[in-house]
C-alpha atoms as a PDB file:
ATOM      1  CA  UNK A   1     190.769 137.395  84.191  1.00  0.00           C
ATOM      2  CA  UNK A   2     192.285 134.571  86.022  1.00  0.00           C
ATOM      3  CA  UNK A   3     190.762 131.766  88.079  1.00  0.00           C
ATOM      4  CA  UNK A   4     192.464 130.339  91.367  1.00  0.00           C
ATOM      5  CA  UNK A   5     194.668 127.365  90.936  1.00  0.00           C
ATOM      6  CA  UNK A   6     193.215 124.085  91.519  1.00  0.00           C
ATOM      7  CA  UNK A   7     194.784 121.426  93.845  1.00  0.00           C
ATOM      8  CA  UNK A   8     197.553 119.199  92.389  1.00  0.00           C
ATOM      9  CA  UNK A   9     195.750 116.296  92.739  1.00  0.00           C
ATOM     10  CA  UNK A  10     193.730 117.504  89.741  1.00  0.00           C
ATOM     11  CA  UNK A  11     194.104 116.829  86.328  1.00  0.00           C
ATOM     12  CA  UNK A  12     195.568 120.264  84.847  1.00  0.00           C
ATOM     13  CA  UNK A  13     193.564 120.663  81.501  1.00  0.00           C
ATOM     14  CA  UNK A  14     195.579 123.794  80.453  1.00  0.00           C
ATOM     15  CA  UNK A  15     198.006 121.109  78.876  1.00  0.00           C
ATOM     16  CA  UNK A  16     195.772 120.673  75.685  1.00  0.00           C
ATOM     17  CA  UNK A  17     197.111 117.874  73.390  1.00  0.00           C
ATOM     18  CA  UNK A  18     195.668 118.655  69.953  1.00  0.00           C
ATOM     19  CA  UNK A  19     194.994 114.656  69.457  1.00  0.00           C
ATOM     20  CA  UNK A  20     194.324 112.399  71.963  1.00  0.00           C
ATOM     21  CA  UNK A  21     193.698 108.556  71.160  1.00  0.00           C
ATOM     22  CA  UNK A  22     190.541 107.797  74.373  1.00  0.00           C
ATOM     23  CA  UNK A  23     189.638 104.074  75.397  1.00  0.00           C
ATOM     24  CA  UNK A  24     185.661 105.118  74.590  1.00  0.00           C
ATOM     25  CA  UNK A  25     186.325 105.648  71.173  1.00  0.00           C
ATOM     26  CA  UNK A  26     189.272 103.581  69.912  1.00  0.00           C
ATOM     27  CA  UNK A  27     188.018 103.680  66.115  1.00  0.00           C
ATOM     28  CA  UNK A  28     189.704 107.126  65.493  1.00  0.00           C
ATOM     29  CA  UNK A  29     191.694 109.863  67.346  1.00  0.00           C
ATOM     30  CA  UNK A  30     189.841 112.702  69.175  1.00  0.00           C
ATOM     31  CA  UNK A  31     190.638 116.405  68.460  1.00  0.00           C
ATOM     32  CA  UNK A  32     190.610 119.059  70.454  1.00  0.00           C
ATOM     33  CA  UNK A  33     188.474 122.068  69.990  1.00  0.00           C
ATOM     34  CA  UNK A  34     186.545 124.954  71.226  1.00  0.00           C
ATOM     35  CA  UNK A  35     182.445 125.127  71.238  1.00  0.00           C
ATOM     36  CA  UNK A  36     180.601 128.373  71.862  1.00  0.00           C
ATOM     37  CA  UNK A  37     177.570 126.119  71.297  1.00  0.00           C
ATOM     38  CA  UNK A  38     176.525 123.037  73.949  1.00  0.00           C
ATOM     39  CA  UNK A  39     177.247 119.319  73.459  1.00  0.00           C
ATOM     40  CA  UNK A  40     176.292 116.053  74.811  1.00  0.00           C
ATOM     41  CA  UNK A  41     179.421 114.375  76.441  1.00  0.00           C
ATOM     42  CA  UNK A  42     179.377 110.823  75.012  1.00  0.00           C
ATOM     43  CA  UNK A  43     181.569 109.535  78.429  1.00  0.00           C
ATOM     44  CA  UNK A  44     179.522 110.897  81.068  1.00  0.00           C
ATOM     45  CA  UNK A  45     176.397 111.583  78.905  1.00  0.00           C
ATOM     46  CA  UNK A  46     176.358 115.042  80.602  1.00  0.00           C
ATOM     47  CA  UNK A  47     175.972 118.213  78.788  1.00  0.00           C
ATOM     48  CA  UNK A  48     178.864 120.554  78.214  1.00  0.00           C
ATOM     49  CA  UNK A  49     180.285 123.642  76.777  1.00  0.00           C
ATOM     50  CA  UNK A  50     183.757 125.170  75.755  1.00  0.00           C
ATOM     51  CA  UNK A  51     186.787 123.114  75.545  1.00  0.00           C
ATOM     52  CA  UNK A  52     186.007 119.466  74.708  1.00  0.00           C
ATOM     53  CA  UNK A  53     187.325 116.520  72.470  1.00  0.00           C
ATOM     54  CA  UNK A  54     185.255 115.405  69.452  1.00  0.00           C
ATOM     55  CA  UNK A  55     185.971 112.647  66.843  1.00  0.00           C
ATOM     56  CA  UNK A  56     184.336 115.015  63.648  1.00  0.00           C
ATOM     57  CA  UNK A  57     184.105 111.718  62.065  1.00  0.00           C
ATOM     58  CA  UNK A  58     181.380 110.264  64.081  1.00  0.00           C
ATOM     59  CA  UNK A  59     180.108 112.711  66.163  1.00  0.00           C
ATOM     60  CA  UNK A  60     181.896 111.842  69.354  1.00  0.00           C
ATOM     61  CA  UNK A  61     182.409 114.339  72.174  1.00  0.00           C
ATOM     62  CA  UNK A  62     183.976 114.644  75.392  1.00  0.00           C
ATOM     63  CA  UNK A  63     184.193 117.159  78.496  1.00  0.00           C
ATOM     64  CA  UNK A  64     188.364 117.370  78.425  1.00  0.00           C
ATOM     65  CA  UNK A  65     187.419 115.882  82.082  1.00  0.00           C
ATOM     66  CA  UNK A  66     186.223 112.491  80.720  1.00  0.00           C
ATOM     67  CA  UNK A  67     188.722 113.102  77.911  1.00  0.00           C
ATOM     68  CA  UNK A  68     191.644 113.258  80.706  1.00  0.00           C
ATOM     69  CA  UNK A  69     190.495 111.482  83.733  1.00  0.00           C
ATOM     70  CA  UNK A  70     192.866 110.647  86.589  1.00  0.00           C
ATOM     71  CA  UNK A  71     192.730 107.194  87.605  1.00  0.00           C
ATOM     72  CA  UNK A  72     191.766 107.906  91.192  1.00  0.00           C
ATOM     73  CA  UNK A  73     191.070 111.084  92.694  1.00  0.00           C
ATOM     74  CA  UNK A  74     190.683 112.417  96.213  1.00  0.00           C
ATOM     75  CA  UNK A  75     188.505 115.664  97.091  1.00  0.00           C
ATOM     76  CA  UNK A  76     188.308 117.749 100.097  1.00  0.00           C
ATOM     77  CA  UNK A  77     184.704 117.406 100.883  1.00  0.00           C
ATOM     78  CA  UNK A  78     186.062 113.641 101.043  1.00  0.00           C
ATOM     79  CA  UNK A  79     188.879 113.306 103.211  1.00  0.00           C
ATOM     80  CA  UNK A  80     188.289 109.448 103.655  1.00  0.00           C
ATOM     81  CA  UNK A  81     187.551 108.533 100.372  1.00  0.00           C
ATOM     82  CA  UNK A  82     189.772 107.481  97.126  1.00  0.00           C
ATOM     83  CA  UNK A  83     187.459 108.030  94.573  1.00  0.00           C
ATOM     84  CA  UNK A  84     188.180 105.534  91.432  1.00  0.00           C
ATOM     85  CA  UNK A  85     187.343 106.303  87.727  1.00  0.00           C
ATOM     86  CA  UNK A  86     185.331 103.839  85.962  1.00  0.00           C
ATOM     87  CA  UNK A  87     183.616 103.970  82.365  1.00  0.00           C
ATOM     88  CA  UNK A  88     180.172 103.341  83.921  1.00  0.00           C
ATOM     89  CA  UNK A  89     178.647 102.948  87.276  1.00  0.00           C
ATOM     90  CA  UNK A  90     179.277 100.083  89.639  1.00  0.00           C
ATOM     91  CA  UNK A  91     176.308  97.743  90.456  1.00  0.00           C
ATOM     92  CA  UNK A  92     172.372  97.259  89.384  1.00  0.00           C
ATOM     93  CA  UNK A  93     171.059  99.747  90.818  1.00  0.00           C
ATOM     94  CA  UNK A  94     170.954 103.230  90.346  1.00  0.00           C
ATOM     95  CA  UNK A  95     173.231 106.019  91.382  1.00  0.00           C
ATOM     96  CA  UNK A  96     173.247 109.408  91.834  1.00  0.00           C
ATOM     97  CA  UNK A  97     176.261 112.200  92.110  1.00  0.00           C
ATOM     98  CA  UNK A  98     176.889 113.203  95.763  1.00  0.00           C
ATOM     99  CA  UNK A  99     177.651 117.127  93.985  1.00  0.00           C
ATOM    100  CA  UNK A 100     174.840 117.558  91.780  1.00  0.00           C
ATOM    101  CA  UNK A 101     171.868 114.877  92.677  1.00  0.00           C
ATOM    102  CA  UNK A 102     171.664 113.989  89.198  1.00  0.00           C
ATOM    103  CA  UNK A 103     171.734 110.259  87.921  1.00  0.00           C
ATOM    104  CA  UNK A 104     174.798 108.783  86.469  1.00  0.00           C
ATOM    105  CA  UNK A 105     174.764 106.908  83.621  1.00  0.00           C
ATOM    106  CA  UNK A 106     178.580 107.849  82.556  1.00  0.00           C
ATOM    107  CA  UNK A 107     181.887 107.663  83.386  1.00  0.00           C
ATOM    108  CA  UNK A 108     182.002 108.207  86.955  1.00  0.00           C
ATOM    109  CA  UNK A 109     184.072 108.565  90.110  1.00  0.00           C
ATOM    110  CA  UNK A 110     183.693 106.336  92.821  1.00  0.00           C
ATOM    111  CA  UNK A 111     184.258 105.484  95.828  1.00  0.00           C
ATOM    112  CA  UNK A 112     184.230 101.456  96.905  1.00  0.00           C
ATOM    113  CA  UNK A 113     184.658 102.283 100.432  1.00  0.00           C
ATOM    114  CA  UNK A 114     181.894 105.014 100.880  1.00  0.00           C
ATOM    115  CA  UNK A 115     179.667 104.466  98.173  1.00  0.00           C
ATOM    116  CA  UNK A 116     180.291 108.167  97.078  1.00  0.00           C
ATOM    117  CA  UNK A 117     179.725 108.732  93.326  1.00  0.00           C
ATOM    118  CA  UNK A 118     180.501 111.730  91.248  1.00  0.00           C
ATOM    119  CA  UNK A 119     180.258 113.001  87.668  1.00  0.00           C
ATOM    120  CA  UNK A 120     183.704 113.886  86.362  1.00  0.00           C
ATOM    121  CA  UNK A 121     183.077 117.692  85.673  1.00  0.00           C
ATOM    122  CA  UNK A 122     181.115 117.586  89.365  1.00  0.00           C
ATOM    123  CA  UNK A 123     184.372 116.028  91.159  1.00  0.00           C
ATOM    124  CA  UNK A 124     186.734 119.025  89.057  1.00  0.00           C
ATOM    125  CA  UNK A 125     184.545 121.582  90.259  1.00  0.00           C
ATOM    126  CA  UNK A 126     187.206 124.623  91.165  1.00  0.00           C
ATOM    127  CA  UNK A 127     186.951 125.536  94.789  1.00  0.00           C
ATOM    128  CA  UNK A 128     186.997 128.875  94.198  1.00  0.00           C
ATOM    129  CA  UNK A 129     185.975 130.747  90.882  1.00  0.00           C
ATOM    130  CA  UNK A 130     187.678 134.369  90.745  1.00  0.00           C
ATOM    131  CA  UNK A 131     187.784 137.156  88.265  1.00  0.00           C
ATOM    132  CA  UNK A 132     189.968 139.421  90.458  1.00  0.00           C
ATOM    133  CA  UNK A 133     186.687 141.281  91.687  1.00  0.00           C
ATOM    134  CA  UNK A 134     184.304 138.724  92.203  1.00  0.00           C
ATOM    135  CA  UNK A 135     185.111 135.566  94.203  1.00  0.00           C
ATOM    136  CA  UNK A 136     182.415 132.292  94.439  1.00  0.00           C
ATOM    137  CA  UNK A 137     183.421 129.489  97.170  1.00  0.00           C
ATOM    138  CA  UNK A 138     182.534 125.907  96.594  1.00  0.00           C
ATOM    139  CA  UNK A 139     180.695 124.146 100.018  1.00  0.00           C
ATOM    140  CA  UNK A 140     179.700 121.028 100.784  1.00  0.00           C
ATOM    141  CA  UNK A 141     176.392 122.406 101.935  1.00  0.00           C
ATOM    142  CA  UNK A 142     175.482 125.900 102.854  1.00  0.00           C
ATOM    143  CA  UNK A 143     172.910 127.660 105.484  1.00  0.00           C
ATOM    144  CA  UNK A 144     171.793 130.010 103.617  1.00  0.00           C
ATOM    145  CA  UNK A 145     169.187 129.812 100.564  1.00  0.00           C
ATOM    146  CA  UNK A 146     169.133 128.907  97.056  1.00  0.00           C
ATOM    147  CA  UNK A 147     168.422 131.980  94.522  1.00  0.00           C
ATOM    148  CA  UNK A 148     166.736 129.510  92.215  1.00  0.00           C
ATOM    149  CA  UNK A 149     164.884 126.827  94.165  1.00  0.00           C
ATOM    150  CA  UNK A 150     164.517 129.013  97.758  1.00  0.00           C
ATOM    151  CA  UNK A 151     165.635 125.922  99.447  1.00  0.00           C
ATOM    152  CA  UNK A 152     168.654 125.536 102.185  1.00  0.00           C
ATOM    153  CA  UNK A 153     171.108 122.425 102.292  1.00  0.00           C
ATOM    154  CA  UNK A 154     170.455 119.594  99.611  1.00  0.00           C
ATOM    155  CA  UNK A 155     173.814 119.606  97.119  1.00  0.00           C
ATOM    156  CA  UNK A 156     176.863 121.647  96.708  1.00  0.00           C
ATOM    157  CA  UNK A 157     176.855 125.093  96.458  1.00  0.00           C
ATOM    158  CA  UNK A 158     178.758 128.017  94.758  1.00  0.00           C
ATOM    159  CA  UNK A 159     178.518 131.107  97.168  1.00  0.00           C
ATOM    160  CA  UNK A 160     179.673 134.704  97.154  1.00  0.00           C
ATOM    161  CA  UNK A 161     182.151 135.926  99.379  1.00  0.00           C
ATOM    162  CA  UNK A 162     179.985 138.356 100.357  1.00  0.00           C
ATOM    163  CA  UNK A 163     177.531 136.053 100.874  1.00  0.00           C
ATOM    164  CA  UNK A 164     174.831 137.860  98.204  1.00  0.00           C
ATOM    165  CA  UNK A 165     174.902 135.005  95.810  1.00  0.00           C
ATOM    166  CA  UNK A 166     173.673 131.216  96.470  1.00  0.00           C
ATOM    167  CA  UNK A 167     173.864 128.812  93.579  1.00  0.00           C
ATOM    168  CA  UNK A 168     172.793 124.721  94.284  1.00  0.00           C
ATOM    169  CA  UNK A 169     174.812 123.337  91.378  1.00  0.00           C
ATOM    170  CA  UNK A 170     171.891 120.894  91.366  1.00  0.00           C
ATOM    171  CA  UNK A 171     169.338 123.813  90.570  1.00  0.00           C
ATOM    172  CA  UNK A 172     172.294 124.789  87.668  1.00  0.00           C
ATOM    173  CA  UNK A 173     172.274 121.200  86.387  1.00  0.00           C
ATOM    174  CA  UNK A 174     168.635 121.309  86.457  1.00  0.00           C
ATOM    175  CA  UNK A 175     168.606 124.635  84.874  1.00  0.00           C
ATOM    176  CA  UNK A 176     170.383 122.830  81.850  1.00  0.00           C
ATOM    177  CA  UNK A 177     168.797 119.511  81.485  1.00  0.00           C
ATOM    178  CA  UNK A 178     165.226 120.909  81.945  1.00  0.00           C
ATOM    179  CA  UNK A 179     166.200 122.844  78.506  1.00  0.00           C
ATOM    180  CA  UNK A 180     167.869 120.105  76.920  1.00  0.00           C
ATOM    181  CA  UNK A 181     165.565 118.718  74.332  1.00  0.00           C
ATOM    182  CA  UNK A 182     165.600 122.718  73.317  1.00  0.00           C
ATOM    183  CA  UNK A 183     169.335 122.742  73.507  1.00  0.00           C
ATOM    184  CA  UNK A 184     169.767 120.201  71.329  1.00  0.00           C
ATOM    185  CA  UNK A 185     167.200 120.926  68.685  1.00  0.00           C
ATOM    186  CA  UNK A 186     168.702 124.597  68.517  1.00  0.00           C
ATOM    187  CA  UNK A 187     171.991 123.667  68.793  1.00  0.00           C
ATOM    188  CA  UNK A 188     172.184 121.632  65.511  1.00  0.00           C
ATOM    189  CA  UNK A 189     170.199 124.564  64.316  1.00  0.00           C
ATOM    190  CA  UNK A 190     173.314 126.797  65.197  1.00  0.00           C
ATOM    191  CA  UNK A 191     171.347 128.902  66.925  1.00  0.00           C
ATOM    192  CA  UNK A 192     170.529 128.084  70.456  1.00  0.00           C
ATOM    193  CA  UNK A 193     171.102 130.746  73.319  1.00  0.00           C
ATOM    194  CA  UNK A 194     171.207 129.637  77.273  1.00  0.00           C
ATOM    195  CA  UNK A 195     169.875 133.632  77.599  1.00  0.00           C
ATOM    196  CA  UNK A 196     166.399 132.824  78.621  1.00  0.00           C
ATOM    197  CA  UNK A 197     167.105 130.444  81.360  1.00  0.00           C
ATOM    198  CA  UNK A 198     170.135 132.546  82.169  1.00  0.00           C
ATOM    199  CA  UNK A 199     168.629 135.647  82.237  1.00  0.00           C
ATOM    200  CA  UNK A 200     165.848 134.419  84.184  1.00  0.00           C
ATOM    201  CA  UNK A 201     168.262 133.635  87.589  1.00  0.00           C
ATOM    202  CA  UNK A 202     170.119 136.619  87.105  1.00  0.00           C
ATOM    203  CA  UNK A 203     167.037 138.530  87.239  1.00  0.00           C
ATOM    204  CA  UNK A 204     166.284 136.260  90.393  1.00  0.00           C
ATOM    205  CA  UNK A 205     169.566 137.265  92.057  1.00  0.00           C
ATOM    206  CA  UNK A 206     169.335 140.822  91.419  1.00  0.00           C
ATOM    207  CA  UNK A 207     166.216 141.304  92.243  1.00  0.00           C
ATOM    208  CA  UNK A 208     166.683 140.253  95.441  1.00  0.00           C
ATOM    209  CA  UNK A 209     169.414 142.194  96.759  1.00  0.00           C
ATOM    210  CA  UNK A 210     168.693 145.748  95.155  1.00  0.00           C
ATOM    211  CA  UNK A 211     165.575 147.346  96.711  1.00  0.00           C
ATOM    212  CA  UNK A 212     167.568 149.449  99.537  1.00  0.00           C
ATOM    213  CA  UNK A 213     170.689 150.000  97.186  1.00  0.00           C
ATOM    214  CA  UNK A 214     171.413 153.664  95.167  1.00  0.00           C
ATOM    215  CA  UNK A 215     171.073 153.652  91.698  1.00  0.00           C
ATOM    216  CA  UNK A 216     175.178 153.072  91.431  1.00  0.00           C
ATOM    217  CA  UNK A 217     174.865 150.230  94.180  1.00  0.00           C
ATOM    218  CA  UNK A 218     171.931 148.612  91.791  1.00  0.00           C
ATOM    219  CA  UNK A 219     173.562 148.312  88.494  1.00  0.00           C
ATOM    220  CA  UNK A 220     177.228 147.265  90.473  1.00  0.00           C
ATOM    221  CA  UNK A 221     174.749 144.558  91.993  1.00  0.00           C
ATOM    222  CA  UNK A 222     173.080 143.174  88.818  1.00  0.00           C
ATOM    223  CA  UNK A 223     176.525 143.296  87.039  1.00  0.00           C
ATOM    224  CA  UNK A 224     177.302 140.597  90.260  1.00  0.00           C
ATOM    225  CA  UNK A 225     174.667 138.935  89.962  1.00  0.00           C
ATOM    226  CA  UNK A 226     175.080 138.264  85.697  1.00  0.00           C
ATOM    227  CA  UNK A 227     178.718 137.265  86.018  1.00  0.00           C
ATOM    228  CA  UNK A 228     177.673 134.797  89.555  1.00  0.00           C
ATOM    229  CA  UNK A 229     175.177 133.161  87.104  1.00  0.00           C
ATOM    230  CA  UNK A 230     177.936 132.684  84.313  1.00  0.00           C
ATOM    231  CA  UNK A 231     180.767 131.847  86.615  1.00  0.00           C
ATOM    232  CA  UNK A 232     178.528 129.047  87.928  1.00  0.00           C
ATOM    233  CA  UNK A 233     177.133 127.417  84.852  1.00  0.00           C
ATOM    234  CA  UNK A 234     180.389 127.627  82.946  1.00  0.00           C
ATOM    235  CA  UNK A 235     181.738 125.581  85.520  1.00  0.00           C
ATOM    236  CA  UNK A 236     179.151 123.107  85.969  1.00  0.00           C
ATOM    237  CA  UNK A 237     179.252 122.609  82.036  1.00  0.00           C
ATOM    238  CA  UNK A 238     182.759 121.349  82.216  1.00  0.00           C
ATOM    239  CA  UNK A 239     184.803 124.361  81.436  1.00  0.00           C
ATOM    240  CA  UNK A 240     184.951 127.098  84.187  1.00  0.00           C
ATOM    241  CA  UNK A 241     187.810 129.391  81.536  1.00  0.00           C
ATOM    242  CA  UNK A 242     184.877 130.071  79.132  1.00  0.00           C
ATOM    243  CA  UNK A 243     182.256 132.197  81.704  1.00  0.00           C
ATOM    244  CA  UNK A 244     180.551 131.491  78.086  1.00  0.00           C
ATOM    245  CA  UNK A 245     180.714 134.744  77.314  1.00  0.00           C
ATOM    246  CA  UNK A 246     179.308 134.233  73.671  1.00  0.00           C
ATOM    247  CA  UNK A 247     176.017 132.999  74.616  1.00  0.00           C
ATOM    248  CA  UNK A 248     175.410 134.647  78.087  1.00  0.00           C
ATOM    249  CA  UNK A 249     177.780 137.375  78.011  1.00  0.00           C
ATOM    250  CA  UNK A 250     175.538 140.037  76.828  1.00  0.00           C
ATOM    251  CA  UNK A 251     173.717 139.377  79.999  1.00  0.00           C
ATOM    252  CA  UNK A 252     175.614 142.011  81.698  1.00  0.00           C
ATOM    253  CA  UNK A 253     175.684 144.793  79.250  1.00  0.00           C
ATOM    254  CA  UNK A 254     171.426 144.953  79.613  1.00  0.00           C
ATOM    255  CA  UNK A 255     171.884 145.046  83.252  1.00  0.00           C
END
């Protein structure tokens, strides 16, 4: 399974250092390490899954976006803006990522000029998530409507090349932080499963595209529609490698 390569202006995570010293969290150095479970990023106060960097020591995590952050960025749905990272947002009043709709209360890009904000794992978002069968394409906006909220426009959107499969990363993030007192009661717990809300959009997308299909057509289709759903939340959680197959992955198999 590979996914395509993102631009060069992007911070290549793949180059894991195993200790990082990080600016948030001078006391002690940050390790890297894998969670199958989700965590609450202590940069951008955003919740994430899979690769991250945690001081064990005081219970300190980062996305290995706000772990590794480029001093400036510049994104293609932005080709006037130089968006700058800073440890919290700019200003009095509040702000809200341009990707996702959600507020920031984080580290942050921004841009002076435009006024653009976005969360760091919003403004790494890959372009184009694809596991050699299935490809999703990142847009600005999108025609089309939402499997979750039924709604056209509003924030960025991961779509299906064959155009079967529309995913607001706002509904995603939504999706998430609607279950995060749950998430993080559970998670300490050791416990906690995204599989209900998960399940419940894959059921949404597959339902909607097999009533004139064959039998063969129907179960190809919901097999889509279980790895869209993880391809998208994966990489709105910070880390689009892990399609987090340990807590969603059996998803697919009760299609």
């Amino acid at each position: 399974m590979h996914f395509s390569k993102k631009p060069q202006k992007y911070i290549d995570t793949t180059m894991k250092n195993s200790e990082i010293s990080h600016f948030g969290h001078p006391q002690h150095k940050l390790s890297f390490e894998y969670s199958q479970f989700p965590f609450k990023c202590d940069g951008c106060k955003e919740v994430g899954i899979g690769s991250r960097y945690k001081c064990s020591i005081c219970d300190y995590d980062l996305h290995m976006h706000c772990a590794l952050p480029s001093p400036s960025i510049y994104h293609p749905f932005y080709p006037k803006c130089s968006f700058q990272f800073l440890s919290r947002p700019p200003g009095d009043i509040p702000r809200f990522c341009n990707a996702c709709e959600k507020g920031i209360s984080g580290f942050v890009y921004h841009c002076p000029s435009c006024g653009f904000d976005l969360h760091p794992c919003c403004a790494k978002l890959p372009m184009v998530l694809d596991d050699g069968e299935l490809k999703l394409y990142l847009y600005q906006k999108v025609s089309s409507a939402c499997h979750r909220c039924g709604k056209k426009g509003r924030s960025w959107s991961y779509r299906s090349k064959c155009k079967s499969y529309n995913l607001h990363v706002a509904c995603v993030r939504e999706m998430v932080v609607e279950s995060w007192p749950e998430i993080f009661m559970e998670t300490k717990k050791g416990s906690y499963r995204l599989e209900n809300e998960v399940s419940n959009l894959k059921n949404t997308l597959q339902s909607s595209h097999s009533s004139s299909r064959s039998k063969g057509k129907v179960r190809k289709c919901c097999e889509m529609a279980g790895m869209a759903v993880q391809f998208v939340v994966s990489a709105v959680l910070g880390d689009p490698t892990v399609l987090i197959g340990g807590i969603v992955g059996s998803l697919i198999s009760r299609a």
